[in-house]
C-alpha atoms as a PDB file:
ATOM      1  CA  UNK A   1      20.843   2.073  28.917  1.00  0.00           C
ATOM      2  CA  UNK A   2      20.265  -1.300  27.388  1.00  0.00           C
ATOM      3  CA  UNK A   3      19.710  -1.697  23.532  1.00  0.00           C
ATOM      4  CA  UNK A   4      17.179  -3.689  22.795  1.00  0.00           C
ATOM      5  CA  UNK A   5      17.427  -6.218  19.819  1.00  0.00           C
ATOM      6  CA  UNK A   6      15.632  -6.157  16.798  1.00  0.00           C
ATOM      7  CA  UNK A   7      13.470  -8.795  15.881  1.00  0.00           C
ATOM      8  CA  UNK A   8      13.180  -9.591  11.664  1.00  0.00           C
ATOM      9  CA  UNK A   9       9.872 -11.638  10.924  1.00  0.00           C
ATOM     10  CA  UNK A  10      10.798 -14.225   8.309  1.00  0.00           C
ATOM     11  CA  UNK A  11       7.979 -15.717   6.175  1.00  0.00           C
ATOM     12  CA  UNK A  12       8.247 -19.484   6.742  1.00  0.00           C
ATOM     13  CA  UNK A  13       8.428 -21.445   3.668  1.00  0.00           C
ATOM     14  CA  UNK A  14       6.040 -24.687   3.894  1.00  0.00           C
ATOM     15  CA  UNK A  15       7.589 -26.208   0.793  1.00  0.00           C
ATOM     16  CA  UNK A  16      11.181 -25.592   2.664  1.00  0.00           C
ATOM     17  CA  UNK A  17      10.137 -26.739   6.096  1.00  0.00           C
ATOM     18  CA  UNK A  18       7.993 -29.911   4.801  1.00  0.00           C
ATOM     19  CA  UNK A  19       9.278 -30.682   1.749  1.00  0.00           C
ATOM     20  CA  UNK A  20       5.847 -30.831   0.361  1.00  0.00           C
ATOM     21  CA  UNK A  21       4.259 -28.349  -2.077  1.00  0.00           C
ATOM     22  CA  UNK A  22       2.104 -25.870  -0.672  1.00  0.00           C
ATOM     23  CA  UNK A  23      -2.020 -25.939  -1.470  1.00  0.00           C
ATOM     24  CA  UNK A  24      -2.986 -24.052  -4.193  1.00  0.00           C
ATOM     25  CA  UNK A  25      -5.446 -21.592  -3.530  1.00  0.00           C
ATOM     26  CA  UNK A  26      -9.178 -22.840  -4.042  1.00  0.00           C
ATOM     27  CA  UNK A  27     -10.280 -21.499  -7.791  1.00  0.00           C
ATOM     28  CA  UNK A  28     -13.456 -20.033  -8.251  1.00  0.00           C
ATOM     29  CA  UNK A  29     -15.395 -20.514 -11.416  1.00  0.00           C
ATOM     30  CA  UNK A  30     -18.683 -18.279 -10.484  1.00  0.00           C
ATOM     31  CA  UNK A  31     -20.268 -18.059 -14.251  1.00  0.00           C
ATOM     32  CA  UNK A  32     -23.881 -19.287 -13.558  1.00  0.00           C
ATOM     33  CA  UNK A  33     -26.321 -18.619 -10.844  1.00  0.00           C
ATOM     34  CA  UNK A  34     -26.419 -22.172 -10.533  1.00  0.00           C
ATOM     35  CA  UNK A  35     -22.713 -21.664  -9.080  1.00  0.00           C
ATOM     36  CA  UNK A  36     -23.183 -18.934  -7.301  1.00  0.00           C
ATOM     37  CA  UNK A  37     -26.024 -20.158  -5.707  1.00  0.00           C
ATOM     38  CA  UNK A  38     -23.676 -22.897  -4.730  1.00  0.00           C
ATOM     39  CA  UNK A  39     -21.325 -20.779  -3.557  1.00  0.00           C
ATOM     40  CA  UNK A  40     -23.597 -18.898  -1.212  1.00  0.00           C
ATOM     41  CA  UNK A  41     -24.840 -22.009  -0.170  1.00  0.00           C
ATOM     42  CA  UNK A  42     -21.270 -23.178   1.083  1.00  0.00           C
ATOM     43  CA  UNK A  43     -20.647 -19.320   2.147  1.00  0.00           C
ATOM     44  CA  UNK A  44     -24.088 -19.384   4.576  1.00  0.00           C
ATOM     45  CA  UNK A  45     -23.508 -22.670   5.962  1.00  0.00           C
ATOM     46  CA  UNK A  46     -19.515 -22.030   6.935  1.00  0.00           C
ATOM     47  CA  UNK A  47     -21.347 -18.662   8.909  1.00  0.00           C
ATOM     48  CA  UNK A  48     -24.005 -20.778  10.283  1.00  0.00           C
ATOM     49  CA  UNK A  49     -21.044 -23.121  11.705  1.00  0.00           C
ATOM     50  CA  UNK A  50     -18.926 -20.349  12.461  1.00  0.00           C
ATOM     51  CA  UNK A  51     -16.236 -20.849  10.154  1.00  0.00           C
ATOM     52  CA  UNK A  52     -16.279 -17.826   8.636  1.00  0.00           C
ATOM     53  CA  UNK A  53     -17.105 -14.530  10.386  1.00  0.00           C
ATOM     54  CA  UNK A  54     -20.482 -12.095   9.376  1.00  0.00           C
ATOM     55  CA  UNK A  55     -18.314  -9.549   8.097  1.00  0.00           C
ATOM     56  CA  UNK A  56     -16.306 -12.147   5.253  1.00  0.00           C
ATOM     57  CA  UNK A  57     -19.847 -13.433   4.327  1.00  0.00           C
ATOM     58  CA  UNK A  58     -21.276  -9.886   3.721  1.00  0.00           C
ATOM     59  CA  UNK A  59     -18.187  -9.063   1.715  1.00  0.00           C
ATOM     60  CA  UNK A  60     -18.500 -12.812  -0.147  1.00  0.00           C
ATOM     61  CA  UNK A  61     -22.338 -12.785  -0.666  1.00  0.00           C
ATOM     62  CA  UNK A  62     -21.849  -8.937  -1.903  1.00  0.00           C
ATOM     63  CA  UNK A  63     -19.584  -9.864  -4.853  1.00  0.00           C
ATOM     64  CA  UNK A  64     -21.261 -13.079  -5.703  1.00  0.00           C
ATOM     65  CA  UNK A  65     -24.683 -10.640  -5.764  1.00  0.00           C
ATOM     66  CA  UNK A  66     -22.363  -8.482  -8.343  1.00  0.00           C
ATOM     67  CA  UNK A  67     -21.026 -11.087 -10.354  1.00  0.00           C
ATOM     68  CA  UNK A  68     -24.538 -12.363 -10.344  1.00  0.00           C
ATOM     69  CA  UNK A  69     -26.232  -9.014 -12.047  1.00  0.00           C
ATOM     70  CA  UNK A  70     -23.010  -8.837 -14.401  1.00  0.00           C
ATOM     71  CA  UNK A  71     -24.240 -12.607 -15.545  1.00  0.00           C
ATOM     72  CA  UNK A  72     -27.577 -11.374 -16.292  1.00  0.00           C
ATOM     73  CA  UNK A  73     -26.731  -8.164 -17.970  1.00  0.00           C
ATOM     74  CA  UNK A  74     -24.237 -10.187 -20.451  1.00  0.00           C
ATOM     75  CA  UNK A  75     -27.410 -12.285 -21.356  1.00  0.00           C
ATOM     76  CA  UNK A  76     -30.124  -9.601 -21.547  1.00  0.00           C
ATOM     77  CA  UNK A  77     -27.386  -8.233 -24.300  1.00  0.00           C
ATOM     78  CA  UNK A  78     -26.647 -11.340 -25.869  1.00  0.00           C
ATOM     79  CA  UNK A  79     -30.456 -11.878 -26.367  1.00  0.00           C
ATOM     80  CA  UNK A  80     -30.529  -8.583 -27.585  1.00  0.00           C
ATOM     81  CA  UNK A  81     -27.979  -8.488 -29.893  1.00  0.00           C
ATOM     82  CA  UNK A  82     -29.217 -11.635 -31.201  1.00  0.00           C
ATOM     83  CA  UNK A  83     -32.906 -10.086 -32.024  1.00  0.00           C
ATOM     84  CA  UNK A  84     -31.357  -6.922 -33.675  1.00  0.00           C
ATOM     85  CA  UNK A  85     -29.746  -9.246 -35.775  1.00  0.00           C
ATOM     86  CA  UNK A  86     -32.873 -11.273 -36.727  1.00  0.00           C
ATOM     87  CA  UNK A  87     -34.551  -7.646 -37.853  1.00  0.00           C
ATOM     88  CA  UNK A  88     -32.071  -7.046 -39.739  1.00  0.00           C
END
């Protein structure tokens, strides 16, 4: 019987093999609806295109919804705060 040879996957290394840097990762800054409304914007037009697939959008307009309510929740208790401390 023949052996068969193992194969061992090695992570190429772009800043090796080019001699460039890499990208960095795209940063998100989603702290006002203004930029995730942005965001979704960008988001529904990369499905609409087909850049991105239905199931990545649902995942990406899901958080952005959560971050969203988080956003408003922080302000309803800022406000809040801020009128408990005016009765005072």
């Amino acid at each position: 019987m023949q052996k068969r040879a193992e194969i061992h996957a090695v992570p190429i290394d772009p800043e090796r093999e080019t001699g460039r840097q890499a990208p960095r990762p795209r940063q998100y800054r989603l702290t006002s609806a203004r930029q995730i409304r942005k965001e979704l914007s960008r988001l529904y037009g990369e499905l609409r295109t087909g850049q991105t697939d239905a199931e990545t959008a649902r995942t990406g307009a899901f958080l952005m919804r959560t971050i969203l309510e988080s956003i408003r929740v922080d302000q309803i208790e800022t406000e809040l705060d801020a009128l408990e401390e005016a009765a005072r």
